[in-house]
C-alpha atoms as a PDB file:
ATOM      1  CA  UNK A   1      97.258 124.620 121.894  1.00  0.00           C
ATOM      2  CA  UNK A   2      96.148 122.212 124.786  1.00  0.00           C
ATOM      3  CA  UNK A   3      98.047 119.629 125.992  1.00  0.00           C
ATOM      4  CA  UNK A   4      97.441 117.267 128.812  1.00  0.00           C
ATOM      5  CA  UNK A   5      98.865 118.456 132.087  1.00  0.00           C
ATOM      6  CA  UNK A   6     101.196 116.139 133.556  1.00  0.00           C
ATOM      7  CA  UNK A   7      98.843 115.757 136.398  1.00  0.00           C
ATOM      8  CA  UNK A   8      95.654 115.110 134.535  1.00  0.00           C
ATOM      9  CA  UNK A   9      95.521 111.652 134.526  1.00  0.00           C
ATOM     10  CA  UNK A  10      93.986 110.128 131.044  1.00  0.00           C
ATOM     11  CA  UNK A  11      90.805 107.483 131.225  1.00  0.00           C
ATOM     12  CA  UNK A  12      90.758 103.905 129.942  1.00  0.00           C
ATOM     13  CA  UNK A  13      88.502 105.561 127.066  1.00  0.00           C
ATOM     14  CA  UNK A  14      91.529 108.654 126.090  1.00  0.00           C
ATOM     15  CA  UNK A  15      92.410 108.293 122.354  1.00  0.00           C
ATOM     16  CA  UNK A  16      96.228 109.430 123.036  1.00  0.00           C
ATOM     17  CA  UNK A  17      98.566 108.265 120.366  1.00  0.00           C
ATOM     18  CA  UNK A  18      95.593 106.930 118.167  1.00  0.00           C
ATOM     19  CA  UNK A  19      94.580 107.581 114.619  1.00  0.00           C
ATOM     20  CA  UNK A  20      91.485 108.902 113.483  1.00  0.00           C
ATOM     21  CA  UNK A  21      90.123 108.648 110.350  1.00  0.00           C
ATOM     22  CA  UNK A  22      87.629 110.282 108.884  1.00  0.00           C
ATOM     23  CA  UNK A  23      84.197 108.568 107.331  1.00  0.00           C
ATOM     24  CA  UNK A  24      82.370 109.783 104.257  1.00  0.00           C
ATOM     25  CA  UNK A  25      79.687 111.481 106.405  1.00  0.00           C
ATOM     26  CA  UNK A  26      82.948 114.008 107.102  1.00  0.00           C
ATOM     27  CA  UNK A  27      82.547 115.534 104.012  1.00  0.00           C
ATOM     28  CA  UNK A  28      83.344 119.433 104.678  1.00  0.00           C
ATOM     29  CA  UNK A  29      87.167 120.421 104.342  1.00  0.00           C
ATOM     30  CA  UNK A  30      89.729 120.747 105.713  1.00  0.00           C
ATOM     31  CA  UNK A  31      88.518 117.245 107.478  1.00  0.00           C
ATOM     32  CA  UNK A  32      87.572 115.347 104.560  1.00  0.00           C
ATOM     33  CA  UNK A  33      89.448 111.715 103.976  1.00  0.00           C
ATOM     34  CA  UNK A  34      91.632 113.228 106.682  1.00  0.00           C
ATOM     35  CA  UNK A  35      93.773 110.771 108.937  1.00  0.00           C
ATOM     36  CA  UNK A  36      94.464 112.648 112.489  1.00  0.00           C
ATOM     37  CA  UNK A  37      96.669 111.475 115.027  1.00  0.00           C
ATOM     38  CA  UNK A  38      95.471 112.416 118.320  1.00  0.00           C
ATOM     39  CA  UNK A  39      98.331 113.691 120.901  1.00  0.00           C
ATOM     40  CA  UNK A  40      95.985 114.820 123.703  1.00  0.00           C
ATOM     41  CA  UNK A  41      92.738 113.638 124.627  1.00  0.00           C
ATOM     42  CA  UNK A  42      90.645 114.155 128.118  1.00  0.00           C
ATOM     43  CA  UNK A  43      88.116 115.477 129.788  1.00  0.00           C
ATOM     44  CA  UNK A  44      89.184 118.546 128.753  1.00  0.00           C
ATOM     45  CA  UNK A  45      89.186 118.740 125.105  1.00  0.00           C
ATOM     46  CA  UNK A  46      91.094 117.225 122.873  1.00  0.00           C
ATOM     47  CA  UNK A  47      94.088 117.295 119.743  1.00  0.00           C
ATOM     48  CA  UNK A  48      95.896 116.300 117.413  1.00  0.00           C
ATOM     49  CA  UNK A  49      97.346 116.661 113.296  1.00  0.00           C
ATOM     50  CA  UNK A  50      96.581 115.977 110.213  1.00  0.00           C
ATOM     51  CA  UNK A  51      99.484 113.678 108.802  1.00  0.00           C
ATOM     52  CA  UNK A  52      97.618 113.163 105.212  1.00  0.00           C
ATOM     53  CA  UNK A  53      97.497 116.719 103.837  1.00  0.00           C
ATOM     54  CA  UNK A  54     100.200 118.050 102.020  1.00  0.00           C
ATOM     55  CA  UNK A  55     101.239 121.826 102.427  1.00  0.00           C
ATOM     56  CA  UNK A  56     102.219 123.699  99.412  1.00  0.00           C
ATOM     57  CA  UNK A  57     106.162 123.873 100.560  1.00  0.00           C
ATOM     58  CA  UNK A  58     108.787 121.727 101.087  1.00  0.00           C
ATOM     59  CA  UNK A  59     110.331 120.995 103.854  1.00  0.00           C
ATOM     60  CA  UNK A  60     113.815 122.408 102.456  1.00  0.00           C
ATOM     61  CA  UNK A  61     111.896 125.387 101.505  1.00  0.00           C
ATOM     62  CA  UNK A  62     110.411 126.007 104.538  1.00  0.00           C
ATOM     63  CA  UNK A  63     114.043 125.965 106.702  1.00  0.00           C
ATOM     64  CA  UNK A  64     114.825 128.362 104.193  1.00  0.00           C
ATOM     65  CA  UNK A  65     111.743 131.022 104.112  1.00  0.00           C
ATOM     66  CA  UNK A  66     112.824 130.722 108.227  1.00  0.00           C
ATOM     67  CA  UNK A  67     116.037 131.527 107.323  1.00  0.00           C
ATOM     68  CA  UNK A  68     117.006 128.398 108.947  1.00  0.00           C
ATOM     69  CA  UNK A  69     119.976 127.514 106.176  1.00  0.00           C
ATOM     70  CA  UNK A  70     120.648 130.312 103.771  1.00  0.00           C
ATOM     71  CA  UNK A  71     120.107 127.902 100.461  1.00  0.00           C
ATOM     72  CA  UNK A  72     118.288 124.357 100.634  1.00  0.00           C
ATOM     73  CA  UNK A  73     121.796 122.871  99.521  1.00  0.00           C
ATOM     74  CA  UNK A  74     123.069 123.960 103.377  1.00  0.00           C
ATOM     75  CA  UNK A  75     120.773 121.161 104.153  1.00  0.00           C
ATOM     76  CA  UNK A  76     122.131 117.733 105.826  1.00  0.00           C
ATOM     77  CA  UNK A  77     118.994 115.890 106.676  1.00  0.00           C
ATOM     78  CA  UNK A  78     120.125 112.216 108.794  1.00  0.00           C
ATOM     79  CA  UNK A  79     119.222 108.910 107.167  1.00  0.00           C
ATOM     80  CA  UNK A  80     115.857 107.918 107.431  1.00  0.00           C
ATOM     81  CA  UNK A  81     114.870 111.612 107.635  1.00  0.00           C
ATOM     82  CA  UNK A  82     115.681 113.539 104.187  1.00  0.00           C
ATOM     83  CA  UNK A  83     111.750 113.754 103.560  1.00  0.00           C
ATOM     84  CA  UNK A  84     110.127 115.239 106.097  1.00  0.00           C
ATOM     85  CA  UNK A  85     106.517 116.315 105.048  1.00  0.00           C
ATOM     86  CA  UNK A  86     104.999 119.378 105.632  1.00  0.00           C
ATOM     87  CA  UNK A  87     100.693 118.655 106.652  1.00  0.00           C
ATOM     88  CA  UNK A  88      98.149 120.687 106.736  1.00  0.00           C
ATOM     89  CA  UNK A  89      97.895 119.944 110.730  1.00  0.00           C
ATOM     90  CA  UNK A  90      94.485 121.518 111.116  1.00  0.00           C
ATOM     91  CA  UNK A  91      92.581 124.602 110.941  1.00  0.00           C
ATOM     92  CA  UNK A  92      93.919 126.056 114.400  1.00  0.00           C
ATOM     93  CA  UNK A  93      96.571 128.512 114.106  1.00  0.00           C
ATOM     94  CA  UNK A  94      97.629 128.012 110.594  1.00  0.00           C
ATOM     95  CA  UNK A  95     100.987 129.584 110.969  1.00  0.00           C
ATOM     96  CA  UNK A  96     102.570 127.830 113.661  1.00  0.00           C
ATOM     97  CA  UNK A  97     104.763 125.020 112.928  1.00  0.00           C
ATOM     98  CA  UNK A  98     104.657 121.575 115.309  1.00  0.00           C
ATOM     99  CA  UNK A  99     107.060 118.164 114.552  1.00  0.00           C
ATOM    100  CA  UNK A 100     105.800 115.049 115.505  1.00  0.00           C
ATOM    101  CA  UNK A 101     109.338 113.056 115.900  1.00  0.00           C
ATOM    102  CA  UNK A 102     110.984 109.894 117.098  1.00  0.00           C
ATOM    103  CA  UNK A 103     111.660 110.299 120.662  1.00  0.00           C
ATOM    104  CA  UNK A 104     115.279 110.053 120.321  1.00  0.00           C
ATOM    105  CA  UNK A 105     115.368 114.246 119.472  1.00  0.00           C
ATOM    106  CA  UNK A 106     114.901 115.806 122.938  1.00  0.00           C
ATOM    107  CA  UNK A 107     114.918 119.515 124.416  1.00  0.00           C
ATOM    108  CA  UNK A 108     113.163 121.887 127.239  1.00  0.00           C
ATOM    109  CA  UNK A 109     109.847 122.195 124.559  1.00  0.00           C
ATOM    110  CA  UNK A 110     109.631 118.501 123.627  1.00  0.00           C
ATOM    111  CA  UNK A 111     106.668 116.890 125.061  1.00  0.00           C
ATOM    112  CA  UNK A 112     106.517 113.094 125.469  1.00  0.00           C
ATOM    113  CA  UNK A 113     103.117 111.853 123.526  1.00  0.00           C
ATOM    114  CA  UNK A 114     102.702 108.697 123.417  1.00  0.00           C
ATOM    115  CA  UNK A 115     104.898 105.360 123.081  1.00  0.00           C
ATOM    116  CA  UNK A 116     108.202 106.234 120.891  1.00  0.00           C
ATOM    117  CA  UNK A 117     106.648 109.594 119.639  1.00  0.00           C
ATOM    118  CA  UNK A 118     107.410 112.808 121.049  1.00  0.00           C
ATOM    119  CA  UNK A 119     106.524 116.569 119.452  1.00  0.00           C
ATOM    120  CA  UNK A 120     108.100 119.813 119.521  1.00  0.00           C
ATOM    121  CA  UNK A 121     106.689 122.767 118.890  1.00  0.00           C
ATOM    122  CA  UNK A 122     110.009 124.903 118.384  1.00  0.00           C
ATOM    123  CA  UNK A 123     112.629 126.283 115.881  1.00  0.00           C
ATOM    124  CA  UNK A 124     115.304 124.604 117.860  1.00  0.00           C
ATOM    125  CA  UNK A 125     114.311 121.085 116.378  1.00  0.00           C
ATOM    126  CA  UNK A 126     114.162 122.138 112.809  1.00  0.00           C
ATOM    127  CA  UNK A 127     117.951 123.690 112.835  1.00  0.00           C
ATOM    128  CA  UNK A 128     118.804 119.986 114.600  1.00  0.00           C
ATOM    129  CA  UNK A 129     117.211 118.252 111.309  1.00  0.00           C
ATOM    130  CA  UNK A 130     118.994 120.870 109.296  1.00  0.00           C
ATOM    131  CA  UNK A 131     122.392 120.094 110.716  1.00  0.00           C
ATOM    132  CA  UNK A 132     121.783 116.551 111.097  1.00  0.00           C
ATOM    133  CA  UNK A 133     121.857 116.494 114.588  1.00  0.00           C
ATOM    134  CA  UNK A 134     117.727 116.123 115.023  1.00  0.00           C
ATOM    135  CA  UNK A 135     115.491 112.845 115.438  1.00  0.00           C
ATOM    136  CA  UNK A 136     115.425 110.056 113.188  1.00  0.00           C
ATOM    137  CA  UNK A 137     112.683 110.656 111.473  1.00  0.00           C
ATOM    138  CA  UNK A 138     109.440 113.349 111.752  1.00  0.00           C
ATOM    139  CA  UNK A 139     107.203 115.274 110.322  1.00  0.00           C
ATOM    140  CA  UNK A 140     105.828 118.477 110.251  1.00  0.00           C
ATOM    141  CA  UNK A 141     102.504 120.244 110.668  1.00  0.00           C
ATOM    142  CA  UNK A 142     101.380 123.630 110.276  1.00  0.00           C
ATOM    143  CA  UNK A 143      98.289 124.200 112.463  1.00  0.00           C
ATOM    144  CA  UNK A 144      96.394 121.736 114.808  1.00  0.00           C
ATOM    145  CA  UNK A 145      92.883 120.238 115.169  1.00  0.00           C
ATOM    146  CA  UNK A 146      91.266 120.734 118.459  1.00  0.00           C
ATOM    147  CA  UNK A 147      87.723 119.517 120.157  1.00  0.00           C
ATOM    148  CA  UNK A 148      86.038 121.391 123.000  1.00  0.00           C
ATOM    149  CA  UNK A 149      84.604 119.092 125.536  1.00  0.00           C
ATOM    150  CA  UNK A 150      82.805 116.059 124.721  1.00  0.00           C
ATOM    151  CA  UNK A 151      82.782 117.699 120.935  1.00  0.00           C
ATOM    152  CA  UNK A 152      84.976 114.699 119.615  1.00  0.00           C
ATOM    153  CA  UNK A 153      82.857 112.139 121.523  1.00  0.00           C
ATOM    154  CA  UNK A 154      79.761 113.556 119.491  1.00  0.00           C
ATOM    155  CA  UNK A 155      81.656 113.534 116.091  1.00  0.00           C
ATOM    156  CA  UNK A 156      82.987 109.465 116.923  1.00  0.00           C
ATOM    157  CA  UNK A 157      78.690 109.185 117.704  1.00  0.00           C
ATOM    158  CA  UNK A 158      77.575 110.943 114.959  1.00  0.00           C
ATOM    159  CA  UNK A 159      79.551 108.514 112.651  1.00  0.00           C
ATOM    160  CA  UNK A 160      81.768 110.953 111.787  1.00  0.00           C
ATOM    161  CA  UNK A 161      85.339 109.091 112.407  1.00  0.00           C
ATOM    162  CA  UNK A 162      86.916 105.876 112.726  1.00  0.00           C
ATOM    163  CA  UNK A 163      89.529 105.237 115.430  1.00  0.00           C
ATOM    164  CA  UNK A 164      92.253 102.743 115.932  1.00  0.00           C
ATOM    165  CA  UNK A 165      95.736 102.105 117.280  1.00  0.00           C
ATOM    166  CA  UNK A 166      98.274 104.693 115.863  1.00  0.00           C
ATOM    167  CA  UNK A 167     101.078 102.976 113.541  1.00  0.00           C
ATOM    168  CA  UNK A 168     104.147 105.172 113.443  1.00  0.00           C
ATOM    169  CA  UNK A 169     105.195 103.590 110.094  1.00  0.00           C
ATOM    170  CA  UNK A 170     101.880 105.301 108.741  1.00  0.00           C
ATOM    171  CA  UNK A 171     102.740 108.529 110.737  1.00  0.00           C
ATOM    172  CA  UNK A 172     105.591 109.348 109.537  1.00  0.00           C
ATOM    173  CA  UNK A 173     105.559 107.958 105.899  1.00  0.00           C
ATOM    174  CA  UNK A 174     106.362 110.300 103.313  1.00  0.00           C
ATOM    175  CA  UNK A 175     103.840 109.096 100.760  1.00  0.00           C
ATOM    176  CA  UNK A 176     100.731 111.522 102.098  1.00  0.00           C
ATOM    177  CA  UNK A 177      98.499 110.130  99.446  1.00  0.00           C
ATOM    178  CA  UNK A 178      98.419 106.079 100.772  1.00  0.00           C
ATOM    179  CA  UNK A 179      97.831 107.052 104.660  1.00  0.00           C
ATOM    180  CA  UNK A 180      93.879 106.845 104.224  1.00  0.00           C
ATOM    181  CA  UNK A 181      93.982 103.649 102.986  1.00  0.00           C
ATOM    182  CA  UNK A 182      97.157 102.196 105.307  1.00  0.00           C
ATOM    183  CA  UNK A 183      94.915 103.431 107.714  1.00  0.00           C
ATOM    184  CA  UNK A 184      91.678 102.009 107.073  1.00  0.00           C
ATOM    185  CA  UNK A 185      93.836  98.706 106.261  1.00  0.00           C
ATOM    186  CA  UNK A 186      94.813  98.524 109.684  1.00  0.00           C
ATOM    187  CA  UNK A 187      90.873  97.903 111.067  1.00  0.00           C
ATOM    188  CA  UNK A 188      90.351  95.331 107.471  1.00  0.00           C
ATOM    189  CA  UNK A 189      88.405  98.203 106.033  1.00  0.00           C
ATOM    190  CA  UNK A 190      88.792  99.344 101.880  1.00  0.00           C
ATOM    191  CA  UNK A 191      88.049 102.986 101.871  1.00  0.00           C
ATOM    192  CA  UNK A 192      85.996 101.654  98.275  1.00  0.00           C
ATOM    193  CA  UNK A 193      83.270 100.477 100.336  1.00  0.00           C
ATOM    194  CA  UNK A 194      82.900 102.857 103.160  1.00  0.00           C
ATOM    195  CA  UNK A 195      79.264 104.393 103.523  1.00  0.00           C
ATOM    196  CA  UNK A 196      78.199 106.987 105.822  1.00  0.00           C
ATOM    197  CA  UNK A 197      76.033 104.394 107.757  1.00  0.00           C
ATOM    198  CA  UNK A 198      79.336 102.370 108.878  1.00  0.00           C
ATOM    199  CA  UNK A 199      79.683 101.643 112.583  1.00  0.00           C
ATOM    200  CA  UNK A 200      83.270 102.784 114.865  1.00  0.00           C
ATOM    201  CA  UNK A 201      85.947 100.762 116.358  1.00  0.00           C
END
């Protein structure tokens, strides 16, 4: 997984803590209709999550397969935070688990990524949720999308996504289906008349 170093410094152009979302010439999975928020973007590459694709597990299901509780009724999610979704994050390294969170949930592997929105990588963080002790609210991917150098510059030219200012609302919203759409909303765009010859913000 790459992460900016703390001594990297990010351009005026870096696409940190913004959304993007995919255009119709996207068409192959797992990117398809896909709404990515970007955590780390420089001259070195660049990732992030899908926060619109469900996986096929709960989040109570998955504490227990990890035999985080022993039963999902051991469960004592805090207010604001009983539905925490489980995305497809990306195609990179299916199998590990990542939470995008608040930023009032810290610990020695939480990483500060943009404004208000922090992510840890960790089991520690999902026994804090399950004890009610974690952040307010989050959400969790399994997997990440990453870009080699300059590869998500040529994808943004080639018309193949849209980007914009994240909105945490949209990030951590339990209703996967309506992201697209929030997030096309936010630059006045109606998914309905999207082509694959549409400029970028």
């Amino acid at each position: 997984m790459m992460l900016r170093d703390e001594n990297e410094e990010t351009t005026a152009d870096s696409l940190e803590g913004h959304f993007l979302i995919a255009m119709p010439a996207l068409d192959a999975e797992p990117f398809n209709r896909t709404v990515i928020y970007v955590c780390a973007h420089s001259p070195s590459g660049a990732m992030g999550f899908i926060i619109n694709k469900p996986q096929h597990v709960s989040f109570p299901e998955l504490l227990t397969q990890l035999g985080i509780v022993e039963s999902e009724d051991d469960i004592r999610l805090p207010a604001g935070g009983r539905e925490v979704s489980v995305c497809m994050g990306g195609p990179v390294e299916r199998g590990r688990g990542f939470v995008l969170h608040s930023d009032d949930y810290d610990s020695e592997s939480t990483v500060s990524v943009a404004e208000r929105i922090s992510l840890t990588p960790t089991l520690d963080i999902l026994k804090a949720i399950s004890q009610g002790i974690g952040p307010r609210t989050a959400i969790m991917a399994l997997g990440y999308s990453g870009w080699a150098p300059g590869q998500l510059e040529g994808e943004i030219a080639a018309n193949g996504w849209l980007t914009c200012k994240a909105d945490l609302s949209i990030v951590f919203d339990s209703k996967l289906d309506d992201k697209y759409g929030r997030a096309l909303a936010l630059l006045g765009v109606n998914a309905a008349f999207l082509t694959s010859e549409a400029g970028h913000a």
